[in-house]
Protein backbone atom coordinates (compact mmCIF):
# COMPACT_ATOMS: atom_id res chain seq x y z
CA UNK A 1 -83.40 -67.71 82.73
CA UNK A 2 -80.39 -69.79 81.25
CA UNK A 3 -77.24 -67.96 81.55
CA UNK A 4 -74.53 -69.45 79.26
CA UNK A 5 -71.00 -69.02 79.80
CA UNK A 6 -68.79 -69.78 76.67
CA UNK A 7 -64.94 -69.21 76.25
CA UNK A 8 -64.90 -66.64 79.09
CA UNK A 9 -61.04 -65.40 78.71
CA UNK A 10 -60.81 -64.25 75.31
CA UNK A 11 -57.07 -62.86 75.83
CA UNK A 12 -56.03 -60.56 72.82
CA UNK A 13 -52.74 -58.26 72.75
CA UNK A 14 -53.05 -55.90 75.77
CA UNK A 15 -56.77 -56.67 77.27
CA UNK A 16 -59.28 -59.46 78.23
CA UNK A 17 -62.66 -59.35 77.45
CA UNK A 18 -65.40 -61.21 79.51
CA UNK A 19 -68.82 -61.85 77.53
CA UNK A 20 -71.91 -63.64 78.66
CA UNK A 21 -75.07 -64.63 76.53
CA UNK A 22 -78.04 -64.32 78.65
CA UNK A 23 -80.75 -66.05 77.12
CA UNK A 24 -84.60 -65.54 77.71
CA UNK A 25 -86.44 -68.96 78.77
CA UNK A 26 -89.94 -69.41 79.69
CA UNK A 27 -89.31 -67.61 82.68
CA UNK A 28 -91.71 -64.46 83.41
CA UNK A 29 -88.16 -62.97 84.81
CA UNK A 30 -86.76 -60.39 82.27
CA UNK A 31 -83.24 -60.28 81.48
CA UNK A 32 -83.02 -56.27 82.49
CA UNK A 33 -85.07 -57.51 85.98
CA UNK A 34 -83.05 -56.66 89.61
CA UNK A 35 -82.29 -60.49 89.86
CA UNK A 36 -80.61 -61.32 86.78
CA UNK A 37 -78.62 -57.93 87.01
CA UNK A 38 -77.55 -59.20 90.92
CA UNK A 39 -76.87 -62.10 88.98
CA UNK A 40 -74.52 -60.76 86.63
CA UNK A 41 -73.03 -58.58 89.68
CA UNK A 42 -72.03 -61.89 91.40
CA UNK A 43 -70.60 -63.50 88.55
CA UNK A 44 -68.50 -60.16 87.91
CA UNK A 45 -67.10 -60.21 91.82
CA UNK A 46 -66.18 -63.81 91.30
CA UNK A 47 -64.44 -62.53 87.74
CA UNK A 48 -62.57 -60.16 89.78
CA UNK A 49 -60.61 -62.55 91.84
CA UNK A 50 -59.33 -64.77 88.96
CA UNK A 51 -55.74 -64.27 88.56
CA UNK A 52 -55.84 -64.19 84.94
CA UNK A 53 -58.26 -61.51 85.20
CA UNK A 54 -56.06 -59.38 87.47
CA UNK A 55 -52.98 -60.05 85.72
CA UNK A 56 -54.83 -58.31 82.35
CA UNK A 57 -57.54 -55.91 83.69
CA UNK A 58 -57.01 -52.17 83.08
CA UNK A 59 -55.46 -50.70 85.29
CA UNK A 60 -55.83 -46.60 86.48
CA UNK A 61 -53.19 -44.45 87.59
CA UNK A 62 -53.26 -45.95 91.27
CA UNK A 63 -52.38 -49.24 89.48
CA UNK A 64 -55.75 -51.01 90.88
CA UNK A 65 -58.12 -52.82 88.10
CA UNK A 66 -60.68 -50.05 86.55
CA UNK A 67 -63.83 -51.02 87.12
CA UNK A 68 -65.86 -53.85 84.58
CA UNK A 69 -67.31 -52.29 81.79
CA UNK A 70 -71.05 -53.90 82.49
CA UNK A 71 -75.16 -53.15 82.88
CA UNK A 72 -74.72 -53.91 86.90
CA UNK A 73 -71.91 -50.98 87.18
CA UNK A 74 -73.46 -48.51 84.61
CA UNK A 75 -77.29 -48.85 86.64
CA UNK A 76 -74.37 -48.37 89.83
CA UNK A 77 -72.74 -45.39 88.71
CA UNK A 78 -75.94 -43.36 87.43
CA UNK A 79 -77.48 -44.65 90.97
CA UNK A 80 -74.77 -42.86 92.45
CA UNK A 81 -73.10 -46.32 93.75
CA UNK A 82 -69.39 -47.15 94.11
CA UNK A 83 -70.70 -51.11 94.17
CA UNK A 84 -72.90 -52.97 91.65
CA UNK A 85 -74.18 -54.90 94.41
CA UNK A 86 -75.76 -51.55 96.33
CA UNK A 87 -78.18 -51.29 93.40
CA UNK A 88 -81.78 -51.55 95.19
CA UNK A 89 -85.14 -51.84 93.23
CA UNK A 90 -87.06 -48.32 93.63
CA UNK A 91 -90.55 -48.48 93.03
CA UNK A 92 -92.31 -45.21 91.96
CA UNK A 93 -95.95 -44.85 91.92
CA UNK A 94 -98.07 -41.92 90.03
């Protein structure tokens, strides 16, 4: 898995966006596996303590930055998370 990190601060008007271009390799790991989501989670935490990200995120009526719009924090919300990084793998079996 290469993950490619190009012009990460695009600052516009009133809002930053953050984009990353994950690209498949050889590897037999996908790029929707629990690693490369961790992966993205951990490069989104150390996002989050930029200053130029905190002085443009969007901020919510307690003035604190909203959450990232990302994969890790939509599979965390709809797993019931507060945290990206509490996502575990759940097996099922029939």
């Amino acid at each position: 898995m290469e993950l490619i990190i190009e012009n990460v601060f695009d600052i516009a008007d009133d809002y930053s966006r953050v984009a990353l271009e994950l690209r498949e390799s050889d590897s037999k790991i996908g790029i929707f596996s629990h690693e490369v989501i961790m992966l993205v989670c951990y490069f989104q935490k150390l996002t989050e303590v930029v200053p130029e990200y905190t002085r443009s995120c969007e901020r919510g009526l307690d003035e604190e930055c909203c959450p990232m719009w990302s994969l890790p924090n939509y599979i965390a919300i709809h797993s019931n998370k507060t945290d990206c990084s509490s996502v575990k793998v759940i097996l099922y079996q029939d």
